[in-house]
C-alpha atoms as a PDB file:
ATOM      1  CA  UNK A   1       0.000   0.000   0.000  1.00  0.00           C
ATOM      2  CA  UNK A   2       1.039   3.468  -0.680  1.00  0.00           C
ATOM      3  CA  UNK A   3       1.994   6.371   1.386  1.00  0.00           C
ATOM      4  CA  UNK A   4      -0.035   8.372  -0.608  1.00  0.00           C
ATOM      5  CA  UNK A   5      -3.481   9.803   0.986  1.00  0.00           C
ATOM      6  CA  UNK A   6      -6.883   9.284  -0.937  1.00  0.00           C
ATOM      7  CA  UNK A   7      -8.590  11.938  -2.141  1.00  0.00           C
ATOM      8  CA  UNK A   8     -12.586  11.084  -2.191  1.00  0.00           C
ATOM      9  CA  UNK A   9     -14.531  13.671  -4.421  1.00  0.00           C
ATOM     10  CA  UNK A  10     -18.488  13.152  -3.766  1.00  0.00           C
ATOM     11  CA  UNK A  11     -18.538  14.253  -7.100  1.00  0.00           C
ATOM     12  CA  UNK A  12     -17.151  11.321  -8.874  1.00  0.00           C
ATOM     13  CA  UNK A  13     -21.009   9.532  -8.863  1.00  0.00           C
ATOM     14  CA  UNK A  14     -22.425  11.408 -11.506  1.00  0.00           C
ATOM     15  CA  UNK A  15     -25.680   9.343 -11.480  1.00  0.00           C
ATOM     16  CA  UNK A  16     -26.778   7.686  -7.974  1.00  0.00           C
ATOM     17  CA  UNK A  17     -29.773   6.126  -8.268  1.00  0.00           C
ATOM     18  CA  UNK A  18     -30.969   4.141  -4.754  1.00  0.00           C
ATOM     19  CA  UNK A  19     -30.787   0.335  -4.727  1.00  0.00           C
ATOM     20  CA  UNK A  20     -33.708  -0.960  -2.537  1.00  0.00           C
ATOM     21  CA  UNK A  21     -32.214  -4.310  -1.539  1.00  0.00           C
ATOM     22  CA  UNK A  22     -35.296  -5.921  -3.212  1.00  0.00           C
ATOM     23  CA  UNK A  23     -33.059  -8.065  -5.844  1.00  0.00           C
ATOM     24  CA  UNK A  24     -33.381  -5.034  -8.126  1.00  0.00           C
ATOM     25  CA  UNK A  25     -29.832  -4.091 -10.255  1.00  0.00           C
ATOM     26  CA  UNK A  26     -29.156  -0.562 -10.396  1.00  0.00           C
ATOM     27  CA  UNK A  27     -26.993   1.327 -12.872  1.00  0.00           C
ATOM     28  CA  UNK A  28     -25.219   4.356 -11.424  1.00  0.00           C
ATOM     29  CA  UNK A  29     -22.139   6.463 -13.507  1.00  0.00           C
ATOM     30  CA  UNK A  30     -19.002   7.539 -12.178  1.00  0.00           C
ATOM     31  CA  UNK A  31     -16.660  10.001 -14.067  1.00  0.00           C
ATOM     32  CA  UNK A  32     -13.092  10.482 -12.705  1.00  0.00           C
ATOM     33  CA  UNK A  33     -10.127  11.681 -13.484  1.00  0.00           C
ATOM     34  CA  UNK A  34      -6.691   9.626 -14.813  1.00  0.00           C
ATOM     35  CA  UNK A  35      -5.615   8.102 -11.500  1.00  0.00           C
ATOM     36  CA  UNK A  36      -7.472   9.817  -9.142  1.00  0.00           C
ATOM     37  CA  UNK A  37      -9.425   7.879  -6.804  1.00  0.00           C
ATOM     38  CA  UNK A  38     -13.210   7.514  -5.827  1.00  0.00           C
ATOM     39  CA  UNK A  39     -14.628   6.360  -2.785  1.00  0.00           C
ATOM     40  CA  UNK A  40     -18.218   5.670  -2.310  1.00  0.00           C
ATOM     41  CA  UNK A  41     -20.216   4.482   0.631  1.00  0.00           C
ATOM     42  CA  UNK A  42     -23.370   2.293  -0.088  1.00  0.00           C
ATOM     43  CA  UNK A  43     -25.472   2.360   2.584  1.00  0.00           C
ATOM     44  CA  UNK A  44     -28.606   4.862   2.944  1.00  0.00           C
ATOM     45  CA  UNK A  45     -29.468   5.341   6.588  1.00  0.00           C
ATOM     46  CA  UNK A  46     -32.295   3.291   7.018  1.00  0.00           C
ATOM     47  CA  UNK A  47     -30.218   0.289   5.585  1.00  0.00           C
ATOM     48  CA  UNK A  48     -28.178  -2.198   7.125  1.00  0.00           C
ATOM     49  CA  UNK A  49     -25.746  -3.622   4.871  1.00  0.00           C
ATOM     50  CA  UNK A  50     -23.875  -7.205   5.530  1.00  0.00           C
ATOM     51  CA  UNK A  51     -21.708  -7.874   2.826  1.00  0.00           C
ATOM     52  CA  UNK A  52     -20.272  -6.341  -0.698  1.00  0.00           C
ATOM     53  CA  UNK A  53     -19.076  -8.483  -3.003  1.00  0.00           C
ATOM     54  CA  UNK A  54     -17.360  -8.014  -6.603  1.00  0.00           C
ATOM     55  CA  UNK A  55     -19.334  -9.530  -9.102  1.00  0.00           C
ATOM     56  CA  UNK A  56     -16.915  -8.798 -12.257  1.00  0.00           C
ATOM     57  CA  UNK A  57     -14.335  -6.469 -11.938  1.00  0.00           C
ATOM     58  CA  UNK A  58     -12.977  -3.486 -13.664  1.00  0.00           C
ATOM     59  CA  UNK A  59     -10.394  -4.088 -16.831  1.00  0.00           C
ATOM     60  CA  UNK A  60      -8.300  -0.906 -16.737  1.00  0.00           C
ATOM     61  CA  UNK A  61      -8.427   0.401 -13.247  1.00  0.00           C
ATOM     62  CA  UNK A  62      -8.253  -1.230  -9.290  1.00  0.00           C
ATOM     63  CA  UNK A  63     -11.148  -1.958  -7.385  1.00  0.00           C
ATOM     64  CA  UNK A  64     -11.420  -2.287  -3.290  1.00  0.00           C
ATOM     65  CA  UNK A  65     -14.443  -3.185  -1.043  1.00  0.00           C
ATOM     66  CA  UNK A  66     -14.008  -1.399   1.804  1.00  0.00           C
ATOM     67  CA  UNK A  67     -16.830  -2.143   4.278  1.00  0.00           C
ATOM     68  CA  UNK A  68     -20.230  -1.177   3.514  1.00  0.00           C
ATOM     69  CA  UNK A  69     -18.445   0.477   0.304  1.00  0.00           C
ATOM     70  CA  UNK A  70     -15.872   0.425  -2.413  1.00  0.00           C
ATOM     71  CA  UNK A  71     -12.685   2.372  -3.643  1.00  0.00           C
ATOM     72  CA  UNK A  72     -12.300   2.627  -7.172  1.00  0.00           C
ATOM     73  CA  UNK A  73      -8.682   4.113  -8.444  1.00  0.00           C
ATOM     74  CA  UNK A  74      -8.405   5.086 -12.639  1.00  0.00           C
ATOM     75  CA  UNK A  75      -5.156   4.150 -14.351  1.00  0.00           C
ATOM     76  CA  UNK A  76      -3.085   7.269 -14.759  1.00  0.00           C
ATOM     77  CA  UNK A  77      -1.147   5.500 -18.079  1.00  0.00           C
ATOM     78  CA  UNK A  78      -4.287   4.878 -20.134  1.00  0.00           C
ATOM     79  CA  UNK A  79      -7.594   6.563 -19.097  1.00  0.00           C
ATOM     80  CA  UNK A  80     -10.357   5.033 -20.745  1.00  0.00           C
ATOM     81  CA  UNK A  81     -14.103   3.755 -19.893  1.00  0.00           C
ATOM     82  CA  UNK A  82     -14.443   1.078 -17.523  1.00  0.00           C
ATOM     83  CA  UNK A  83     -17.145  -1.033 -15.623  1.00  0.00           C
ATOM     84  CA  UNK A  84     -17.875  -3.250 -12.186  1.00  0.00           C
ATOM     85  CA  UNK A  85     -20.522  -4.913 -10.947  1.00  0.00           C
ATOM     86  CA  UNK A  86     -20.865  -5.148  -7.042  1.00  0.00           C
ATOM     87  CA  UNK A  87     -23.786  -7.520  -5.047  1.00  0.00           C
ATOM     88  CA  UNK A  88     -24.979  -5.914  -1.966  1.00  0.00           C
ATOM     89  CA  UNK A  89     -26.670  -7.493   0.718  1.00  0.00           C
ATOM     90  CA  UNK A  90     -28.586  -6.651   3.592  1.00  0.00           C
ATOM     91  CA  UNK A  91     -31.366  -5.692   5.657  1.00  0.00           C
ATOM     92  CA  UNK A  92     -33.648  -2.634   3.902  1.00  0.00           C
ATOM     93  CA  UNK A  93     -36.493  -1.949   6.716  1.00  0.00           C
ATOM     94  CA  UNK A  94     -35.928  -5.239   8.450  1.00  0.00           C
ATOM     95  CA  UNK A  95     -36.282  -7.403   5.203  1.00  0.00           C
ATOM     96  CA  UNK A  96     -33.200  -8.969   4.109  1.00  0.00           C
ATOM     97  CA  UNK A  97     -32.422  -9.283   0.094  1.00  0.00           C
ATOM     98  CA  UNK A  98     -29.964  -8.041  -2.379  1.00  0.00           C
ATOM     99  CA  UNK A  99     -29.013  -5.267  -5.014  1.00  0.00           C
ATOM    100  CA  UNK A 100     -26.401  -5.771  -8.177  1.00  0.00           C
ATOM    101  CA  UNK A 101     -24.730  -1.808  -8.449  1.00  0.00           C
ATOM    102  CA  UNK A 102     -23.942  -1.796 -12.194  1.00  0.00           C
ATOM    103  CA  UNK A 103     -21.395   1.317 -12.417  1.00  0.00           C
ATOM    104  CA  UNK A 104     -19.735   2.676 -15.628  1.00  0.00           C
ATOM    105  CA  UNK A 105     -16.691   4.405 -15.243  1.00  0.00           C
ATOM    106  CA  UNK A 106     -15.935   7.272 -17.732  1.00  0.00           C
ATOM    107  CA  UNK A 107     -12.916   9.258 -17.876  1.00  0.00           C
ATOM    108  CA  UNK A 108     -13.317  13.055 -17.082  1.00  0.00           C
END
């Protein structure tokens, strides 16, 4: 691991829509500059969440879970689009189920 600190820009989700934990899939867009970092949180407060999992990584850049969210950092070399897919699970109201988080990854 670096030394380096991250630098998380709320800005970097471009599109958020909510995932309801109700095996729904979600698409949300993230644009970011070449090898900068995003880091998002998934939970909304009235959500539990238990587990993130990596469905199918990126291809150019790194992805992280890191607890109830993830830490997505662009290639500085070759910026170009991207894509992940995360599962989600947890509670949403006290009734367990699951979201797929589709994001896109464009290059600013």
């Amino acid at each position: 691991m670096s030394g380096l600190a991250a630098h998380a820009s709320p800005l970097c989700i471009k599109e958020r829509t909510p995932f309801a934990l109700s095996h729904d899939t979600v698409r949300w867009t993230m644009s970011i500059a070449p090898g900068a970092e995003c880091i998002q949180g998934l939970r909304w407060s009235y959500m539990q969440i238990f587990k993130v999992s990596v469905v199918s990584g990126p291809s150019r850049g790194q992805l992280a879970v890191v607890g109830s969210g993830f830490r997505y950092s662009a290639e500085a070399e070759a910026p170009g689009s991207d894509k992940f897919t995360l599962l989600i699970s947890g509670k949403n109201r006290q009734v367990a189920g699951t979201s797929t988080l589709e994001v896109e990854v464009n290059p600013q």
